[in-house]
PDB file of N, CA and C in Angstrom:
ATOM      1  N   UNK A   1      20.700 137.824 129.020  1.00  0.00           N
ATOM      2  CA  UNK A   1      20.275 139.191 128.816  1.00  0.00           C
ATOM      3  C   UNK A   1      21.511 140.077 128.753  1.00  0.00           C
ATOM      4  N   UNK A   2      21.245 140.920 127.657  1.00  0.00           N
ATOM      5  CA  UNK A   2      22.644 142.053 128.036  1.00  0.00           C
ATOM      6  C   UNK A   2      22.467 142.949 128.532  1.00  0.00           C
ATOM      7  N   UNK A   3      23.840 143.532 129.455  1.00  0.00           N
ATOM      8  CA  UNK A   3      23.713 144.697 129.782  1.00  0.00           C
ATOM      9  C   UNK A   3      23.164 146.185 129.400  1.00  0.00           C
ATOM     10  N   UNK A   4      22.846 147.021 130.102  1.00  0.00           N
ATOM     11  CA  UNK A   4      22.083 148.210 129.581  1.00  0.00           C
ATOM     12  C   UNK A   4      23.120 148.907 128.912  1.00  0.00           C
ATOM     13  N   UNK A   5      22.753 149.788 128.052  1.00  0.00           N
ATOM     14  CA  UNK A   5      24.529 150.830 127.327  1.00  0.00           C
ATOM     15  C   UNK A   5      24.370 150.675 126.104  1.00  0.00           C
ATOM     16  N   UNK A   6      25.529 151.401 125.458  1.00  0.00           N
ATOM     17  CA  UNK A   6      25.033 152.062 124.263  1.00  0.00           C
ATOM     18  C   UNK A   6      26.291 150.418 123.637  1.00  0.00           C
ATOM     19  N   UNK A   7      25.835 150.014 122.449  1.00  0.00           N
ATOM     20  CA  UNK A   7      26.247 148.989 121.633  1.00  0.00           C
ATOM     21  C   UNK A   7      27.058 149.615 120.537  1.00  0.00           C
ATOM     22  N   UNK A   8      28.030 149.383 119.878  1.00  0.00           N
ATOM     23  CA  UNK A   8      29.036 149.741 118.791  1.00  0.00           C
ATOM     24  C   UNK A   8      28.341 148.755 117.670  1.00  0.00           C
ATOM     25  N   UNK A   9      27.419 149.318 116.147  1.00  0.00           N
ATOM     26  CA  UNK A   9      26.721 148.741 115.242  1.00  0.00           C
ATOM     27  C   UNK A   9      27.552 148.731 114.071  1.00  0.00           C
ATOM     28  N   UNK A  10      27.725 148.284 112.900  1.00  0.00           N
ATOM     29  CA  UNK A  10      28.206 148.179 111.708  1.00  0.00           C
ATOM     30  C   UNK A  10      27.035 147.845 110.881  1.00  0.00           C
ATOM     31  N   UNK A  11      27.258 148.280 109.654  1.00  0.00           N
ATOM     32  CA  UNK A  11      26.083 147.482 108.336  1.00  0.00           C
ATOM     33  C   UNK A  11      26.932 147.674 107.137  1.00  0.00           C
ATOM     34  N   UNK A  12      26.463 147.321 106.178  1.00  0.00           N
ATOM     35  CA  UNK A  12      27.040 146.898 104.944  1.00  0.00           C
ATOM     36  C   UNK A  12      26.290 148.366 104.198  1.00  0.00           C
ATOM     37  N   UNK A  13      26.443 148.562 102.963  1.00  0.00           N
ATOM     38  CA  UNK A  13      25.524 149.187 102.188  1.00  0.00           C
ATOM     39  C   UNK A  13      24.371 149.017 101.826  1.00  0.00           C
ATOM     40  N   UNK A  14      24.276 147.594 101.781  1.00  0.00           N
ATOM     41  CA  UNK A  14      23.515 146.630 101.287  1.00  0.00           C
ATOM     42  C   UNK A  14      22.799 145.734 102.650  1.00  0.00           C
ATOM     43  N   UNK A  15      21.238 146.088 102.926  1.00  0.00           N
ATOM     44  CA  UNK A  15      20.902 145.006 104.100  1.00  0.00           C
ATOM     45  C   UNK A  15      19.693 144.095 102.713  1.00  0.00           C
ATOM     46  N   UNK A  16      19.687 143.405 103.794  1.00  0.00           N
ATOM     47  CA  UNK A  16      18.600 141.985 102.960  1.00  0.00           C
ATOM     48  C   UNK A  16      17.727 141.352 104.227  1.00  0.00           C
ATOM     49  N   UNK A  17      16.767 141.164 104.255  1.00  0.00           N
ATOM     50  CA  UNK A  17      15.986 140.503 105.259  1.00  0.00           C
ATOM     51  C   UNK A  17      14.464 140.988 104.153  1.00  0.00           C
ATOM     52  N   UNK A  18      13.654 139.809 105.602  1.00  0.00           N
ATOM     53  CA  UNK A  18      12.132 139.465 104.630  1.00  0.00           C
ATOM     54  C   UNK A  18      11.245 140.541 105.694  1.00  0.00           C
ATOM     55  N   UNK A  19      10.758 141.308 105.559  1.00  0.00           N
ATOM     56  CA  UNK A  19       9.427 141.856 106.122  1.00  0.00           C
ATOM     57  C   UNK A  19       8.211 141.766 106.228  1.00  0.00           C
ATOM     58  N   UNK A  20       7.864 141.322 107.874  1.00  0.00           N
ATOM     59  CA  UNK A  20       6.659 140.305 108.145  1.00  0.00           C
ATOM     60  C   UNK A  20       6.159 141.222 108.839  1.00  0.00           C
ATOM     61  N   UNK A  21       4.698 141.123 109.639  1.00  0.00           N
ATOM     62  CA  UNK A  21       4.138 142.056 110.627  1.00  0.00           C
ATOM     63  C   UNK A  21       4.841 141.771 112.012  1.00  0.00           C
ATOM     64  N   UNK A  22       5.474 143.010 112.290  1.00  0.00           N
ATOM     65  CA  UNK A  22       5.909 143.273 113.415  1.00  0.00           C
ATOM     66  C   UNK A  22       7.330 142.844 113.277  1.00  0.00           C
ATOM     67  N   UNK A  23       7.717 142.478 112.032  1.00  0.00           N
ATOM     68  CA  UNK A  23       9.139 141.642 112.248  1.00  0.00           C
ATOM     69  C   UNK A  23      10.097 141.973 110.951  1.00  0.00           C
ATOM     70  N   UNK A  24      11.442 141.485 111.015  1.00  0.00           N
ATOM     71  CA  UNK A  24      12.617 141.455 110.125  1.00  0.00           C
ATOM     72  C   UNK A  24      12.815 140.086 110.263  1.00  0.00           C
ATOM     73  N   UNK A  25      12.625 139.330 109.216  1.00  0.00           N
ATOM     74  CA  UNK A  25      13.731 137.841 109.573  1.00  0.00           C
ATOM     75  C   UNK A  25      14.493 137.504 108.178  1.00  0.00           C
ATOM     76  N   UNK A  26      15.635 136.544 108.423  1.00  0.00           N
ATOM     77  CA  UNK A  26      16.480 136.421 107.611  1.00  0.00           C
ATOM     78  C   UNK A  26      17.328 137.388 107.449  1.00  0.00           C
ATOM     79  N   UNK A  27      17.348 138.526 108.550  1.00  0.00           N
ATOM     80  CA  UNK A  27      18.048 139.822 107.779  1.00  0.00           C
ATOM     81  C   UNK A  27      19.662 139.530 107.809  1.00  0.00           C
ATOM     82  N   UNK A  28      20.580 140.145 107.134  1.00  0.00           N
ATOM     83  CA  UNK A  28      22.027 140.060 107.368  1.00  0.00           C
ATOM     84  C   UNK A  28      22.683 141.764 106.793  1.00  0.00           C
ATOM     85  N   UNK A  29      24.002 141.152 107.585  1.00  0.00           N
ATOM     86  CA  UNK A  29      24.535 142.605 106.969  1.00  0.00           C
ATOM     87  C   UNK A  29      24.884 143.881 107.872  1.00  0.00           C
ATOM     88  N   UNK A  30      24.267 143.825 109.388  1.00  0.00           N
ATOM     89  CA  UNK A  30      23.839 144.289 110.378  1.00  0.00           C
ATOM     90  C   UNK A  30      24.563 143.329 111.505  1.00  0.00           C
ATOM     91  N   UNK A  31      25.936 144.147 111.859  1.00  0.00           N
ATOM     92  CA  UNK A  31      26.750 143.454 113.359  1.00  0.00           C
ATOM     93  C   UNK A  31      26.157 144.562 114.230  1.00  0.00           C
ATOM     94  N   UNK A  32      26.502 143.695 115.604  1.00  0.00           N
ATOM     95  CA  UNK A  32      26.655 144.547 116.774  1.00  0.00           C
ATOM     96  C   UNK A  32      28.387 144.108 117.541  1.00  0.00           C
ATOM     97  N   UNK A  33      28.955 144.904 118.195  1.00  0.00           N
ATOM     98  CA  UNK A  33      30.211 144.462 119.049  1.00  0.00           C
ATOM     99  C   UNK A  33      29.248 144.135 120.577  1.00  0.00           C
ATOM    100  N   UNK A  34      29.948 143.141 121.216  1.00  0.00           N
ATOM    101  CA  UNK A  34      29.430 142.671 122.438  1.00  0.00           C
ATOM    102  C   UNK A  34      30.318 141.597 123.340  1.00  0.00           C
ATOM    103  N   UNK A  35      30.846 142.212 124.668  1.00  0.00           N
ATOM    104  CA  UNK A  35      31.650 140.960 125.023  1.00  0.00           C
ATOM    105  C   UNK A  35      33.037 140.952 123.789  1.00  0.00           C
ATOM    106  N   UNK A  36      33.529 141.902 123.157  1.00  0.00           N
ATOM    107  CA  UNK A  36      34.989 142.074 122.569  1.00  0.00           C
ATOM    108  C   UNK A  36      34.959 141.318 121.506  1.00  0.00           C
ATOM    109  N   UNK A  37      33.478 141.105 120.998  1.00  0.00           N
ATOM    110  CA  UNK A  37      33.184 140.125 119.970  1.00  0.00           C
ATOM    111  C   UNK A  37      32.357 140.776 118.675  1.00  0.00           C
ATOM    112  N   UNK A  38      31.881 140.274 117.433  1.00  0.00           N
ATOM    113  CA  UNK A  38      31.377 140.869 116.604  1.00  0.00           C
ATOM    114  C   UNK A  38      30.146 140.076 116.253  1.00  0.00           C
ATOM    115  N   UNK A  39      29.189 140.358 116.617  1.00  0.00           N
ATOM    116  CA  UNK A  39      28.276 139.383 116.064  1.00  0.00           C
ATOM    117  C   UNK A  39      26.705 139.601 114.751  1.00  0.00           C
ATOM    118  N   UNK A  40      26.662 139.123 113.862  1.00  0.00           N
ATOM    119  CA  UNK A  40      25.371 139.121 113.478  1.00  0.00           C
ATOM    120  C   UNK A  40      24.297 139.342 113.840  1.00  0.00           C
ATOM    121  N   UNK A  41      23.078 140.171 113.697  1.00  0.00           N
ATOM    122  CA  UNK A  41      22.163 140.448 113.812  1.00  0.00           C
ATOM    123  C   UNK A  41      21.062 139.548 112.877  1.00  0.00           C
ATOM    124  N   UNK A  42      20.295 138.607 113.242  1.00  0.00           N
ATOM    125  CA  UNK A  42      19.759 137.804 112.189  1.00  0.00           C
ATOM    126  C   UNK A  42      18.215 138.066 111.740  1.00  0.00           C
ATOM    127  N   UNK A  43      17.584 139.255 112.748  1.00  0.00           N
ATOM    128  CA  UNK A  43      16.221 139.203 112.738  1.00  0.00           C
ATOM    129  C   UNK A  43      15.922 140.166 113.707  1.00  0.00           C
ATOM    130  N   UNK A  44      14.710 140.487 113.591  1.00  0.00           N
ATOM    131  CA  UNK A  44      14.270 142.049 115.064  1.00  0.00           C
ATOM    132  C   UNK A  44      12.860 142.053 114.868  1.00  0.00           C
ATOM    133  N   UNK A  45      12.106 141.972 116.099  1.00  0.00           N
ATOM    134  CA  UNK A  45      10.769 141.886 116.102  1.00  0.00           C
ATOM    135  C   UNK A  45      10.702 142.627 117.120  1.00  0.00           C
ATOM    136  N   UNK A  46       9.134 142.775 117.169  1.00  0.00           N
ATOM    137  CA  UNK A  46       8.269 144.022 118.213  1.00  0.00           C
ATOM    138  C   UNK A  46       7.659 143.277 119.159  1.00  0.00           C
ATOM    139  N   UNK A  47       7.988 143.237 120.599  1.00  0.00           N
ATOM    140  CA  UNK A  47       7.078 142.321 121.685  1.00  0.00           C
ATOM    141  C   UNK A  47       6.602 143.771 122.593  1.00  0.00           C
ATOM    142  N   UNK A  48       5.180 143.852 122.315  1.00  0.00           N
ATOM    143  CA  UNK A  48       4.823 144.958 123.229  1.00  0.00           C
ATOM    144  C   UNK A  48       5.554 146.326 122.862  1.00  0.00           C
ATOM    145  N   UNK A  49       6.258 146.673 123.687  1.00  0.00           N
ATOM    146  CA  UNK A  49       6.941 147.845 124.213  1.00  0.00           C
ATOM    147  C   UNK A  49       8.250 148.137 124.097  1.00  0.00           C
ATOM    148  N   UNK A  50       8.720 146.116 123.862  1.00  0.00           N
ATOM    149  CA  UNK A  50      10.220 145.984 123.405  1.00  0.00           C
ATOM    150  C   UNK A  50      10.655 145.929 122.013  1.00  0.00           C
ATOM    151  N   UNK A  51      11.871 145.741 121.710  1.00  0.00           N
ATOM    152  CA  UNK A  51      12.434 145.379 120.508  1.00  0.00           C
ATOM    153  C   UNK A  51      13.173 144.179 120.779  1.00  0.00           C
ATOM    154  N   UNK A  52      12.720 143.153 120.137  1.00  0.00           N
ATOM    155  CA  UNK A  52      13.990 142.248 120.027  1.00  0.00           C
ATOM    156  C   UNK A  52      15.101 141.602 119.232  1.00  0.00           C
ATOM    157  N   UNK A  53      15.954 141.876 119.339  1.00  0.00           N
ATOM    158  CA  UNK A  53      17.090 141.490 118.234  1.00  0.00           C
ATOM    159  C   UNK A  53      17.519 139.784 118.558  1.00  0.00           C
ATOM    160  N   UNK A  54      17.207 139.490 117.426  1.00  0.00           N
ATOM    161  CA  UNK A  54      18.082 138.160 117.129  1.00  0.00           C
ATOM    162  C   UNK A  54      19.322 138.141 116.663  1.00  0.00           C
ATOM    163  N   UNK A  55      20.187 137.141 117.888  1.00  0.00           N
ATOM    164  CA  UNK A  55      21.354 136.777 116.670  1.00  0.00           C
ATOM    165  C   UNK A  55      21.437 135.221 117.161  1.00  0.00           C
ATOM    166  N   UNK A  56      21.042 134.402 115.856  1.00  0.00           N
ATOM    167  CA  UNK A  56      21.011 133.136 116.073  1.00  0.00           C
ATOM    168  C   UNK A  56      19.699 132.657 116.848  1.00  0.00           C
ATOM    169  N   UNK A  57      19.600 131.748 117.678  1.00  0.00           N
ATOM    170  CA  UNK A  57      18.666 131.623 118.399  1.00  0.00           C
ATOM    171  C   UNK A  57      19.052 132.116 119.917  1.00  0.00           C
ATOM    172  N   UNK A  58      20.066 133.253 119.848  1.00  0.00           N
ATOM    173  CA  UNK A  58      20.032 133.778 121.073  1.00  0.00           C
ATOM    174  C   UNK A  58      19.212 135.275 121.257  1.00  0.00           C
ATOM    175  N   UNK A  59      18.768 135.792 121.903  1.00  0.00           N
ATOM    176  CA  UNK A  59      17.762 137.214 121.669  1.00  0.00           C
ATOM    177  C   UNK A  59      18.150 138.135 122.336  1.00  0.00           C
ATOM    178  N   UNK A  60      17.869 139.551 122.574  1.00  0.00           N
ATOM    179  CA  UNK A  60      18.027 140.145 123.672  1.00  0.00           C
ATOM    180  C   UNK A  60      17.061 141.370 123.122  1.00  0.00           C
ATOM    181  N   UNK A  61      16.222 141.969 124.479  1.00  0.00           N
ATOM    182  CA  UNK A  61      14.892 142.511 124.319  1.00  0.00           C
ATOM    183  C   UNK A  61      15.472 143.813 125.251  1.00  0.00           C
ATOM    184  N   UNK A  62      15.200 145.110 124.198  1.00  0.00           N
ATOM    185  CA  UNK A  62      15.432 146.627 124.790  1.00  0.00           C
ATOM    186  C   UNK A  62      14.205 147.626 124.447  1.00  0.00           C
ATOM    187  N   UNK A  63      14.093 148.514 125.095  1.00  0.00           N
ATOM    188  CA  UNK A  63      12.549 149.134 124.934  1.00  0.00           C
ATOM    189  C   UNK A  63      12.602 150.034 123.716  1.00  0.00           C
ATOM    190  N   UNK A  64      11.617 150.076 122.806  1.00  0.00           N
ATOM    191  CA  UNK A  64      11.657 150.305 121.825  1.00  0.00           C
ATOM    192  C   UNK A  64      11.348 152.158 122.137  1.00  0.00           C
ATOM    193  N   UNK A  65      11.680 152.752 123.168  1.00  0.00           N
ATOM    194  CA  UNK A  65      11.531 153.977 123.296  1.00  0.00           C
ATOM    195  C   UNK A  65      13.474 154.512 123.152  1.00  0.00           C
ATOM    196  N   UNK A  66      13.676 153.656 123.376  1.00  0.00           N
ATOM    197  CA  UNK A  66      15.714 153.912 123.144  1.00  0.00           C
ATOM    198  C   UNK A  66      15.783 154.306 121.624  1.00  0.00           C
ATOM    199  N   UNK A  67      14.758 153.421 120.782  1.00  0.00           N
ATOM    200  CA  UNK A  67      15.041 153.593 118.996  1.00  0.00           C
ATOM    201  C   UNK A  67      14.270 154.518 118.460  1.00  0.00           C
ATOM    202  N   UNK A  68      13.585 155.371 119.526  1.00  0.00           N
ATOM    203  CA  UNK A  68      12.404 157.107 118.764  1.00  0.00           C
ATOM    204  C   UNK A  68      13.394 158.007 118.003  1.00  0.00           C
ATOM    205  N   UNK A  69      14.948 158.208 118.438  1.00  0.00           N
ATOM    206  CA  UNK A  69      15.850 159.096 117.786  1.00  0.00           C
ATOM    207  C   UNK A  69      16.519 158.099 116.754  1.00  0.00           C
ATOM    208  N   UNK A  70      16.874 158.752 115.925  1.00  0.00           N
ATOM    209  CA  UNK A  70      17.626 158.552 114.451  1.00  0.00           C
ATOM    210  C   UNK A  70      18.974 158.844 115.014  1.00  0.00           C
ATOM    211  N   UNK A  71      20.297 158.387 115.508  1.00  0.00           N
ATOM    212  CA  UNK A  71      20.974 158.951 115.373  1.00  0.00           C
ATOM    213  C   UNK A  71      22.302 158.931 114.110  1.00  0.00           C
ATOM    214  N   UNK A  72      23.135 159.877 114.054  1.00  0.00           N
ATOM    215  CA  UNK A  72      23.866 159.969 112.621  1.00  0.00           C
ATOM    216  C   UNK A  72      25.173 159.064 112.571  1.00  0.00           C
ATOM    217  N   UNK A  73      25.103 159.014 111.215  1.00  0.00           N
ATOM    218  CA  UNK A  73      26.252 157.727 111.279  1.00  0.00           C
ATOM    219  C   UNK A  73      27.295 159.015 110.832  1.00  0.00           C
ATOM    220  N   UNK A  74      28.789 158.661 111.159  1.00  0.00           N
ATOM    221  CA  UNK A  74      30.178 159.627 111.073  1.00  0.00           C
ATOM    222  C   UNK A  74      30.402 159.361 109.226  1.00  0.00           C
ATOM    223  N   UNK A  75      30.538 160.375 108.614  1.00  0.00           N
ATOM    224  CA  UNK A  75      30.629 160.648 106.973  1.00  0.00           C
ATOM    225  C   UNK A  75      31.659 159.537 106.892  1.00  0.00           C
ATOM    226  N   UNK A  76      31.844 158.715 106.012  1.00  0.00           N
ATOM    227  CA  UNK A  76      33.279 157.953 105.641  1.00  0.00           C
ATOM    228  C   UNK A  76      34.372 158.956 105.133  1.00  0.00           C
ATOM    229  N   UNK A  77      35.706 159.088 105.105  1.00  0.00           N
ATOM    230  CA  UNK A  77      36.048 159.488 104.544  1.00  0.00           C
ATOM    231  C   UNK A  77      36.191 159.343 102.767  1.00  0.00           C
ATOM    232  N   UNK A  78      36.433 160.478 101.671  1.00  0.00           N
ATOM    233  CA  UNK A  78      36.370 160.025 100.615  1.00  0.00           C
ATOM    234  C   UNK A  78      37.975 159.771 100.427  1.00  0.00           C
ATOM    235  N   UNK A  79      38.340 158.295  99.551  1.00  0.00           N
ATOM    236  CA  UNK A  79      39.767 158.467  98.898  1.00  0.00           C
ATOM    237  C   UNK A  79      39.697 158.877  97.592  1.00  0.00           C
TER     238      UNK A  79
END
């Protein structure tokens, strides 16, 4: 299980995954940082009250009341 706290996310422009009831699978494109590491996000489903993110066949389940706000991603700069 991971710790509680706010996670450092990345995505591509481009996400890809299949949309099932209650679920994302196959998705890619979508890191999280964790443990000084970068990892894939492979899938995210709805259990109850939680959210759970897959990466690999490892999971970790946070309450889906943390994901009610949108928050903003920082403009890229233009070159």
């Amino acid at each position: 299980m991971l710790p509680a706290g706010s996670y450092l996310a990345a995505f591509n422009d481009c996400l890809t995954g299949r949309l099932g009831d209650r679920r994302i699978s196959g998705l890619s494109s979508i890191r999280v940082r964790v443990f000084f590491r970068w990892w894939s996000i492979t899938g995210i489903h709805a259990d109850s009250d939680q959210l759970v993110f897959e990466v690999g066949s490892i999971s970790a389940k946070f309450p889906a009341r943390d994901f009610n706000a949108s928050l903003e991603c920082p403009a890229k700069a233009d070159s």
